[in-house]
Protein backbone atom coordinates (compact mmCIF):
# COMPACT_ATOMS: atom_id res chain seq x y z
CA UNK A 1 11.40 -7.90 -2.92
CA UNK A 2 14.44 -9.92 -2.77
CA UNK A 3 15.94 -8.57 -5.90
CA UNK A 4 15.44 -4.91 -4.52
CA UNK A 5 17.32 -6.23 -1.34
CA UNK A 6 19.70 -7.22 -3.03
CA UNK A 7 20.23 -4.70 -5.49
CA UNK A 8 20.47 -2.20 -2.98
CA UNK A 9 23.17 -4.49 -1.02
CA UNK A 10 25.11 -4.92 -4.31
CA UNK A 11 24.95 -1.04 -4.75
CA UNK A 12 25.84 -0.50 -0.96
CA UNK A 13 28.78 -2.72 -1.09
CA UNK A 14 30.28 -1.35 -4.74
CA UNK A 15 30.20 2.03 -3.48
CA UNK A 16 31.63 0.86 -0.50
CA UNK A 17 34.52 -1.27 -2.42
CA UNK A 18 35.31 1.42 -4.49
CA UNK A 19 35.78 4.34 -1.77
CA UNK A 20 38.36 1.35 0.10
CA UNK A 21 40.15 0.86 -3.28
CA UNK A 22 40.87 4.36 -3.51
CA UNK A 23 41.98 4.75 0.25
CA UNK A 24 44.07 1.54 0.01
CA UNK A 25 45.54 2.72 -3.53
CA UNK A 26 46.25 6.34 -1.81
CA UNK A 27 48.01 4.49 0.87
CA UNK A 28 49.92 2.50 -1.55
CA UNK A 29 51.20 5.14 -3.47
CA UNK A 30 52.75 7.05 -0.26
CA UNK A 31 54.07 3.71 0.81
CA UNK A 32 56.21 4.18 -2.26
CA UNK A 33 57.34 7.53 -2.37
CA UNK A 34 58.49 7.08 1.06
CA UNK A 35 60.52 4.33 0.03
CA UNK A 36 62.07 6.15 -3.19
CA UNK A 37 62.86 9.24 -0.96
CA UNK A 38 64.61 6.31 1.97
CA UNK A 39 65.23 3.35 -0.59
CA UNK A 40 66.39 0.19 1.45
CA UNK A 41 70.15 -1.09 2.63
CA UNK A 42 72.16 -3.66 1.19
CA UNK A 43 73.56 -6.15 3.37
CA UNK A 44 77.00 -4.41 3.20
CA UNK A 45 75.60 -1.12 4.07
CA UNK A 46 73.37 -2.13 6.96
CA UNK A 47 76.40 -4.10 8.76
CA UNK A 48 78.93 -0.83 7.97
CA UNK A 49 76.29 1.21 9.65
CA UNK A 50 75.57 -0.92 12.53
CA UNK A 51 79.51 -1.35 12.99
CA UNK A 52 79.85 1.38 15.35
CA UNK A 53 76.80 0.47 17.12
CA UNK A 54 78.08 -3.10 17.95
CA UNK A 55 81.46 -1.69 19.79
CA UNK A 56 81.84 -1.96 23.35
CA UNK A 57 81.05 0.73 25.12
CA UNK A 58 82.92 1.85 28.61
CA UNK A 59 80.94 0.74 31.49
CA UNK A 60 79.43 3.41 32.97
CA UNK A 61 79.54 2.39 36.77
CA UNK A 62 76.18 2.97 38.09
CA UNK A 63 74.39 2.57 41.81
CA UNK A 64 75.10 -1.25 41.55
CA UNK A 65 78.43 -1.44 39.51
CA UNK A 66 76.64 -2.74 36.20
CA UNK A 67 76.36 -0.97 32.83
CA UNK A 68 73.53 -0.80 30.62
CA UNK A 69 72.10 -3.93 29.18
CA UNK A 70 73.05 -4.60 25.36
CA UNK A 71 70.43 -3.79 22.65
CA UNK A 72 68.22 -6.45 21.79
CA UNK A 73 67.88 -7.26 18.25
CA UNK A 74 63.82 -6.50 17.33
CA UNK A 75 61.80 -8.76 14.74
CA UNK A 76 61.70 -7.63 11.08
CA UNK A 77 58.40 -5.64 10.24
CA UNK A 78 55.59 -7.35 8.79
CA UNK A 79 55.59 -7.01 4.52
CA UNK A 80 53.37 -4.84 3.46
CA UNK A 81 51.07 -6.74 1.00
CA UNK A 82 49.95 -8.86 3.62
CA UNK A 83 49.19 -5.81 6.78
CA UNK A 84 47.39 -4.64 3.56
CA UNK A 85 45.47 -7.60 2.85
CA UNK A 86 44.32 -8.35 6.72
CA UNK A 87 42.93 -4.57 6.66
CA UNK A 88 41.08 -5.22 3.36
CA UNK A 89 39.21 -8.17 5.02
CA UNK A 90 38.78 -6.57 8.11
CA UNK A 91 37.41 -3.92 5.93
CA UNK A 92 34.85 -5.95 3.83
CA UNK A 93 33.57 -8.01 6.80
CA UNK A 94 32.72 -4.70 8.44
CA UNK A 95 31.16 -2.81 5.81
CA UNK A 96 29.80 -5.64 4.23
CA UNK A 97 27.44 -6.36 7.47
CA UNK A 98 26.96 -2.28 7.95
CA UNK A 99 25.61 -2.44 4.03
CA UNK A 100 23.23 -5.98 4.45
CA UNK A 101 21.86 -3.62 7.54
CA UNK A 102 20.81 -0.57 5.70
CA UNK A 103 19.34 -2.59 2.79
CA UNK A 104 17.54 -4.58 5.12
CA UNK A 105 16.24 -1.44 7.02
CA UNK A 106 15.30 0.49 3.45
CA UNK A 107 13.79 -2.77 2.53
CA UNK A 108 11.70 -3.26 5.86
CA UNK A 109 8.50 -1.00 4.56
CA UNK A 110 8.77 -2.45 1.08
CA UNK A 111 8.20 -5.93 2.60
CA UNK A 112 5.06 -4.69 5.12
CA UNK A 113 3.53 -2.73 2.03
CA UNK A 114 3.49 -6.00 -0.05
CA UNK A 115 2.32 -8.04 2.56
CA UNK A 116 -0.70 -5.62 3.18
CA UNK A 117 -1.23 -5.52 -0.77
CA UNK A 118 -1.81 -9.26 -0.76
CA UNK A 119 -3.69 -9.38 2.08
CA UNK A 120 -5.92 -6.86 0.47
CA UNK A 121 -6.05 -8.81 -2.70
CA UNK A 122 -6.95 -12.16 -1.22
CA UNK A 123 -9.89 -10.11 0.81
CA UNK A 124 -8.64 -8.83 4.21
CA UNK A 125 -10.44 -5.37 4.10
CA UNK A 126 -8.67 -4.61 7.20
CA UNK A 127 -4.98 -4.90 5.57
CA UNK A 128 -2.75 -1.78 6.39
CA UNK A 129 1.18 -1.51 6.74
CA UNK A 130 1.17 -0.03 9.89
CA UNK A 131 4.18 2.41 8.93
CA UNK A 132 4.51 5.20 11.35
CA UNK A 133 4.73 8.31 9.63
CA UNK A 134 5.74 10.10 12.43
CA UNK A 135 9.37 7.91 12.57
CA UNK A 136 10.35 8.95 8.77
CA UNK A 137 9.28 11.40 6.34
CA UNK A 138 10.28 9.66 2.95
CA UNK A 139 8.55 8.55 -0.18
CA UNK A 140 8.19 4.82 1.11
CA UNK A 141 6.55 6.30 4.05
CA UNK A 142 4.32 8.63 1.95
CA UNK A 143 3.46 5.33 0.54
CA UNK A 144 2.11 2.96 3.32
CA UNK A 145 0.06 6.23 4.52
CA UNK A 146 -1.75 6.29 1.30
CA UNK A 147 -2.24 2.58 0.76
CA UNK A 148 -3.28 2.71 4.39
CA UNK A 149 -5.73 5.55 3.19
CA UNK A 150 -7.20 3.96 0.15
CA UNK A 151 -7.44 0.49 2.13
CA UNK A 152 -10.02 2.03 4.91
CA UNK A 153 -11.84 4.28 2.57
CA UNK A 154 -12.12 0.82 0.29
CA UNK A 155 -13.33 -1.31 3.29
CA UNK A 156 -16.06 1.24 4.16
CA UNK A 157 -17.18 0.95 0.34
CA UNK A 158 -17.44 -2.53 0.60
CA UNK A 159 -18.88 -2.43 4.25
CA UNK A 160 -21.68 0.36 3.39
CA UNK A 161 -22.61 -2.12 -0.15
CA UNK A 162 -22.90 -5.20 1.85
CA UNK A 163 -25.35 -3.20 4.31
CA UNK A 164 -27.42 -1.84 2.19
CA UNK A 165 -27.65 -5.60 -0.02
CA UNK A 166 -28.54 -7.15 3.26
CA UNK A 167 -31.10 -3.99 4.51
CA UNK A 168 -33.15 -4.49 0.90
CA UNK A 169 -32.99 -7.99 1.28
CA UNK A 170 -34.71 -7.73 4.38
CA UNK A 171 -37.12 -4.68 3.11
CA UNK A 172 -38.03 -6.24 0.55
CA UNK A 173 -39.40 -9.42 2.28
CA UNK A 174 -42.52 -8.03 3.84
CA UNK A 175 -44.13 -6.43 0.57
CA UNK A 176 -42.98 -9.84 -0.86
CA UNK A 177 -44.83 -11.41 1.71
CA UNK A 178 -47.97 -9.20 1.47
CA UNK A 179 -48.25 -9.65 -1.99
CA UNK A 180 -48.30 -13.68 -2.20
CA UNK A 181 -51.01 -13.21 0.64
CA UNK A 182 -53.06 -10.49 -2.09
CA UNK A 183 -52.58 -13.41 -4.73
CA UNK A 184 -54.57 -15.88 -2.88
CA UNK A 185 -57.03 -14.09 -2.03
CA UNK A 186 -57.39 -12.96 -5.96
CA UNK A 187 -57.67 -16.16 -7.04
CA UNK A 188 -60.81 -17.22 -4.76
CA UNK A 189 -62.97 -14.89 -6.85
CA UNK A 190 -61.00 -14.49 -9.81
CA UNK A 191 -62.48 -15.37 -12.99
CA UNK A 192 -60.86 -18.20 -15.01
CA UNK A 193 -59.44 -16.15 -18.23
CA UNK A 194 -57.53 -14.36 -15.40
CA UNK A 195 -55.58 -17.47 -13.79
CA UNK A 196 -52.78 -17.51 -16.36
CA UNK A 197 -51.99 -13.91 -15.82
CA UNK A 198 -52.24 -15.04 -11.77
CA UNK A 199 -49.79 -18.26 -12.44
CA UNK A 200 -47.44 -15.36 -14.09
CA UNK A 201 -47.21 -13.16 -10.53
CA UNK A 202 -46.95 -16.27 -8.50
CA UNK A 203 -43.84 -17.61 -10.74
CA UNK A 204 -42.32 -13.97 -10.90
CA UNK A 205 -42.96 -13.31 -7.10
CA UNK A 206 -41.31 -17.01 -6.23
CA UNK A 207 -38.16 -15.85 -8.70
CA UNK A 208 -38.07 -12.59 -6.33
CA UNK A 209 -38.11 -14.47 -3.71
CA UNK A 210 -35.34 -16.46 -4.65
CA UNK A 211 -33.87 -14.17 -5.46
CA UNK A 212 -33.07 -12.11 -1.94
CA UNK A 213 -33.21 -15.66 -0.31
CA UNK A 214 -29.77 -15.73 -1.76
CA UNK A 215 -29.10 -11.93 -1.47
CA UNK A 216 -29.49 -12.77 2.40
CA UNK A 217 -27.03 -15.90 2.52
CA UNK A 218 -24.42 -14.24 0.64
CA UNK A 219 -24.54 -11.78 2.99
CA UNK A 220 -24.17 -13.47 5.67
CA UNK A 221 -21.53 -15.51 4.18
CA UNK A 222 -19.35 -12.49 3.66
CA UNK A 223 -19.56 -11.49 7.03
CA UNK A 224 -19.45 -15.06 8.19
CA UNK A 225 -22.04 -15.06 10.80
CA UNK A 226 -23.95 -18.06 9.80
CA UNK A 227 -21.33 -20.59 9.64
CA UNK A 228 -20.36 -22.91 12.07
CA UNK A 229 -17.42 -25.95 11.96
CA UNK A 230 -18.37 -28.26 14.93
CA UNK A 231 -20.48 -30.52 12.46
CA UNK A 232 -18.75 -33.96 11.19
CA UNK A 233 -20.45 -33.96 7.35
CA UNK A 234 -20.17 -37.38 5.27
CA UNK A 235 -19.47 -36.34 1.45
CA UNK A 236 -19.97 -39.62 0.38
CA UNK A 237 -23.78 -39.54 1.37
CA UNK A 238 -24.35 -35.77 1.06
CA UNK A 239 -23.23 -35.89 -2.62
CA UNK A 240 -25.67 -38.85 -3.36
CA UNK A 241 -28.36 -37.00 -2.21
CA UNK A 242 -27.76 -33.68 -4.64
CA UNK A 243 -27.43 -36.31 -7.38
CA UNK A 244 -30.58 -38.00 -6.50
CA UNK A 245 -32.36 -34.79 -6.37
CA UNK A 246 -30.84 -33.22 -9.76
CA UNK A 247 -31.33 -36.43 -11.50
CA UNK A 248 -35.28 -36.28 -10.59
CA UNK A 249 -35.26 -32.50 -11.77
CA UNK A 250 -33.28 -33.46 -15.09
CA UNK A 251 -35.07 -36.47 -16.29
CA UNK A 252 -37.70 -34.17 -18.05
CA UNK A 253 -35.29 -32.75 -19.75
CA UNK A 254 -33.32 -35.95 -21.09
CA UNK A 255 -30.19 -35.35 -19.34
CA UNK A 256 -28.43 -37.67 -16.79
CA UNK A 257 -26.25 -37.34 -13.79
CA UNK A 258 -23.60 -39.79 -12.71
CA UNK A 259 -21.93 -40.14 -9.14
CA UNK A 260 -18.58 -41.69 -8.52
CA UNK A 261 -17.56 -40.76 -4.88
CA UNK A 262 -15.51 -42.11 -2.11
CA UNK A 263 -16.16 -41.77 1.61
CA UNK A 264 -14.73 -38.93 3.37
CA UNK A 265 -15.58 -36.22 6.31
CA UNK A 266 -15.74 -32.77 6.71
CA UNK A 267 -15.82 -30.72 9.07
CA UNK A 268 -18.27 -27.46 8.74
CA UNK A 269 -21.70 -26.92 7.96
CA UNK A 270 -23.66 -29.54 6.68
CA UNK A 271 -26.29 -26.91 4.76
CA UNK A 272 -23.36 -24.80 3.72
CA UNK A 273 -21.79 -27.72 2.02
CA UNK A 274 -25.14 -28.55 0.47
CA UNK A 275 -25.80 -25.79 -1.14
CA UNK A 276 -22.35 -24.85 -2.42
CA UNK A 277 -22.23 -28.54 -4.43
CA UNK A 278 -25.76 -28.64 -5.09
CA UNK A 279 -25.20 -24.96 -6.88
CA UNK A 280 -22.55 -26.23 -9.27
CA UNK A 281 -24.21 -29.40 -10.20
CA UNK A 282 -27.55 -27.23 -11.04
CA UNK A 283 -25.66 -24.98 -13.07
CA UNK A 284 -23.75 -27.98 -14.92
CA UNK A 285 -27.95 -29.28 -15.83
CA UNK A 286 -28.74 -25.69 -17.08
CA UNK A 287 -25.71 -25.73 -19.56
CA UNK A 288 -24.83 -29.15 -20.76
CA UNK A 289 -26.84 -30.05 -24.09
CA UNK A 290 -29.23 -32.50 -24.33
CA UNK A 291 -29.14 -36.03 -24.45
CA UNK A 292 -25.84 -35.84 -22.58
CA UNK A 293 -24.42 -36.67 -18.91
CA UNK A 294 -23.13 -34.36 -16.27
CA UNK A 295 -20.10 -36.32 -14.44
CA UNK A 296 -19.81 -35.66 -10.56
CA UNK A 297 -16.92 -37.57 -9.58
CA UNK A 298 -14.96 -36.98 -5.85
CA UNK A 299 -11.13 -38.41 -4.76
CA UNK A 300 -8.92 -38.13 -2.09
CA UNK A 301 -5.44 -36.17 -2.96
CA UNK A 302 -3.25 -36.39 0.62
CA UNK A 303 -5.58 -34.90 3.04
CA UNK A 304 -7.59 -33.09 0.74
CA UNK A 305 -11.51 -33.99 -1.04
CA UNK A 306 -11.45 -33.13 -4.94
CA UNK A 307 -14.81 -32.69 -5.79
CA UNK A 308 -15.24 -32.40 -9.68
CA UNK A 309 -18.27 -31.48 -11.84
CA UNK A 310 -17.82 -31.76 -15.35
CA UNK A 311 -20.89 -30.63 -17.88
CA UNK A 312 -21.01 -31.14 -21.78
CA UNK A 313 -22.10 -27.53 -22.92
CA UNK A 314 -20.78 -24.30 -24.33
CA UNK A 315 -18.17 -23.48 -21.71
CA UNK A 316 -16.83 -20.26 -20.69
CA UNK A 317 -14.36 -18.24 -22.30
CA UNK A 318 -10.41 -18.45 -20.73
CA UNK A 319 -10.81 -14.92 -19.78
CA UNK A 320 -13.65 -15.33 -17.66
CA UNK A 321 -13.02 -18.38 -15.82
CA UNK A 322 -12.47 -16.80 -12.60
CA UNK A 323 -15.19 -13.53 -13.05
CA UNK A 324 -18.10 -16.34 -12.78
CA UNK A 325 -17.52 -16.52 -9.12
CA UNK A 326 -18.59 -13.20 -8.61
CA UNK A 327 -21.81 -11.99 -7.86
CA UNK A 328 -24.43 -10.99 -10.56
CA UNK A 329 -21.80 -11.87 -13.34
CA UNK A 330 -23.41 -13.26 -16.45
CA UNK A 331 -21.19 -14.75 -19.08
CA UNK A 332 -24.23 -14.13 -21.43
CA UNK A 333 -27.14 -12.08 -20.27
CA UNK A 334 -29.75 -13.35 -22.60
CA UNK A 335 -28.82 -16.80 -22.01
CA UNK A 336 -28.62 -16.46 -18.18
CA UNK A 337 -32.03 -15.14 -17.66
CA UNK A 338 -33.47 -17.81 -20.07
CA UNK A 339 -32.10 -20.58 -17.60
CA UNK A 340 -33.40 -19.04 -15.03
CA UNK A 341 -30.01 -18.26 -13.33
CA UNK A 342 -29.77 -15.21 -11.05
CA UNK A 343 -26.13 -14.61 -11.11
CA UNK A 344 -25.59 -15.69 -7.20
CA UNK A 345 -25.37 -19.39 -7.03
CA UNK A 346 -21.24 -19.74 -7.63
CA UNK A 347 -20.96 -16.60 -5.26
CA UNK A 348 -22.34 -18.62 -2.49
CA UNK A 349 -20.31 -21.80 -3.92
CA UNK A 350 -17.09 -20.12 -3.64
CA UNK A 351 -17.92 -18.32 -0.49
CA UNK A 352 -19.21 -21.03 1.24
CA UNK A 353 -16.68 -23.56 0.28
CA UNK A 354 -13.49 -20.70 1.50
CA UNK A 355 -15.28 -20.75 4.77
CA UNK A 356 -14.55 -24.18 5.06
CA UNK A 357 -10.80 -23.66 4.19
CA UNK A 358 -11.13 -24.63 0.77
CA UNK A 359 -11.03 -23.84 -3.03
CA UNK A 360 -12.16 -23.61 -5.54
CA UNK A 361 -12.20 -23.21 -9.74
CA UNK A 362 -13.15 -23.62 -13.16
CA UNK A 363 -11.38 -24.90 -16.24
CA UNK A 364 -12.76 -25.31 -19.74
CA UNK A 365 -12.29 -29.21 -20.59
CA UNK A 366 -10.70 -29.67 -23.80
CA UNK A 367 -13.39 -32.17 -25.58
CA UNK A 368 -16.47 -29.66 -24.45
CA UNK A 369 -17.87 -28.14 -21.90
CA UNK A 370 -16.79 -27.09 -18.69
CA UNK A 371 -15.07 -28.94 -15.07
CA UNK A 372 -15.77 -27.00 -11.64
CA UNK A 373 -12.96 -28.84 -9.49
CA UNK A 374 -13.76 -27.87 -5.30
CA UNK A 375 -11.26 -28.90 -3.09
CA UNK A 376 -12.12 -29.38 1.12
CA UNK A 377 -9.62 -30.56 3.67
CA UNK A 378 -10.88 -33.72 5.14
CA UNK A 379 -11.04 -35.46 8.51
CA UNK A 380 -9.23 -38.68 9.10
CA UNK A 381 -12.18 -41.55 8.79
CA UNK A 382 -11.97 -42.90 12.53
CA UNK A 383 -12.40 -38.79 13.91
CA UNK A 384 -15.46 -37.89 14.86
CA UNK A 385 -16.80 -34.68 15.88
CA UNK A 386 -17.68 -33.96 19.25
CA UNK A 387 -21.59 -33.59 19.56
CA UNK A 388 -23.21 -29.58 19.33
């Protein structure tokens, strides 16, 4: 934006300089003819043709007996380079603030369309440039009214897909419901070469179930309904608790989870938090390789928590290190749905851990595998949050 500013100042300003060269040049070049058609006195000459003026003249007697007062000699003109040069500056200084005006006007819808386009990009559904179209009928005006267009027919697209996520979520909860109650009742008279297909329903209906659990909370994260910041959470002990609890769930599986944390507060939601770190470190388990350690390791940069989770497995290609934060993406599908994974988990993460003014990403390490590094603005140690 600055370079079109200026451009258009440069350009306003050159045509500007060039139409005052002219006029000055013009200006110049009568200067001269007038003096080749009266060319200037030489000393001699100008004193033989003030001679006559300088004789005495007869007193003319008057009301009060006095005769005219003598001429008074006048100060040479100014030269002419330098009456030119004062009007040049006055010149520039003027037109040079009329030009940084009009590029700054021209440039004044430029500036509130990019604004709204990166408000729009970083989320804000309700981004527009708030042009009048009424005030000026030009292209850059024609602009901002689409944008502003495309931004509220995008928002209700967006709006009218989280609505109907949350209303199946919710429909979908009562047949879910009925049908765990129908499969215990089966299995008091079911025979037994019929319990493994039973086990089956119960494992897929708890995956379903799971499933629009999550549905539901990034739902509401989106709208952010369910969050609330007047909780005082201690990382230190909240992230020894996930690590407890994935370290039970990974010894069958010969894997190992290490802690290195520092204290540190937060303030926000203490289940939010939870599950946004206890999503990562899960998903670190599912794709590190045997026999190996998944590092969870938390600092203090200024007045910001680094939280990172590094795993030993495949990694993620370059390309889609930022698409895995997005709902229902799968880096692989075959391998997702062998994990177990239902595509949600970083959604929430990410969603969860912007709620609390934070960040978050994923690099590939360059040994192996991949580092999730979440970053929280802390509370000084000695703060403490008022009580709910």
């Amino acid at each position: 934006m600055r370079t079109l500013f200026f451009k258009l100042f440069v350009a306003f300003l050159l045509a500007m300089s060039i139409s005052g060269a002219v006029f000055f040049s013009l200006a110049y070049w009568a200067r001269s003819q007038q003096q080749e058609r009266h060319p200037a006195l030489t000393g001699d000459q100008f004193r033989h043709e003030l001679k006559p003026l300088l004789q005495p003249l007869p007193p003319k007697h008057g009301p009060d007996g006095m005769g005219p007062p003598p001429p008074r000699a006048g100060h040479p003109p100014p030269p002419f380079f330098m009456v030119l040069g004062f009007q040049v500056a006055i010149f520039l200084v003027v037109g040079g603030c009329i030009c940084y005006l009009l590029a700054w006007r021209i440039t004044a819808p430029v500036r509130r369309l990019r604004q709204a386009v990166q408000q729009l990009a970083d989320g804000n559904l309700k981004a527009r440039t708030g042009i009048e179209t009424g005030r000026r009928g030009d292209e850059i005006t024609d602009l901002g009214s689409d944008f502003d267009r495309m931004a509220e027919r995008i928002e209700a697209l967006v709006l009218s897909q989280r609505q109907l996520v949350r209303d199946i979520s919710h429909e979908l909860r009562s047949p879910l419901a009925r049908l765990q109650v129908a499969l215990g009742l089966a299995r008091r008279d079911a025979p037994p070469r019929t319990e493994q297909a039973l086990d089956r329903i119960e494992r897929e209906g708890e995956r379903l179930n799971e499933l629009i659990g999550e549905l539901l909370t990034l739902s509401l994260l989106e709208n952010g309904a369910s969050f609330t910041a007047s909780e005082t959470v201690e990382m230190q002990a909240l992230l020894t608790e996930i690590v407890d609890d994935a370290s039970f769930e990974a010894a069958e599986s010969s894997r190992r989870v290490q802690l290195v944390a520092v204290p540190a507060l937060v303030a926000g939601n203490r289940e939010l938090l939870r599950r946004a770190l206890e999503n990562v470190v899960r998903n670190a388990l599912h794709y590190t390789a045997e026999e190996t350690c998944v590092q969870v390791a938390s600092g203090l940069e200024n007045s910001t928590l680094v939280i990172r989770v590094l795993d030993q497995g495949p990694g993620v290609p370059d390309e889609m290190l930022s698409a895995i934060f997005q709902p229902f993406y799968r880096v692989a599908e075959a391998r997702d749905r062998l994990s177990g994974g239902t595509g949600i988990g970083l959604a929430i993460t990410a969603r969860a851990v912007a709620l609390h003014g934070g960040s978050v990403k994923a690099v590939n390490r360059p040994e192996a595998g991949l580092e999730v590094e979440i970053r929280l603005p802390v509370m000084p140690l000695e703060e403490k949050a008022a009580p709910c």
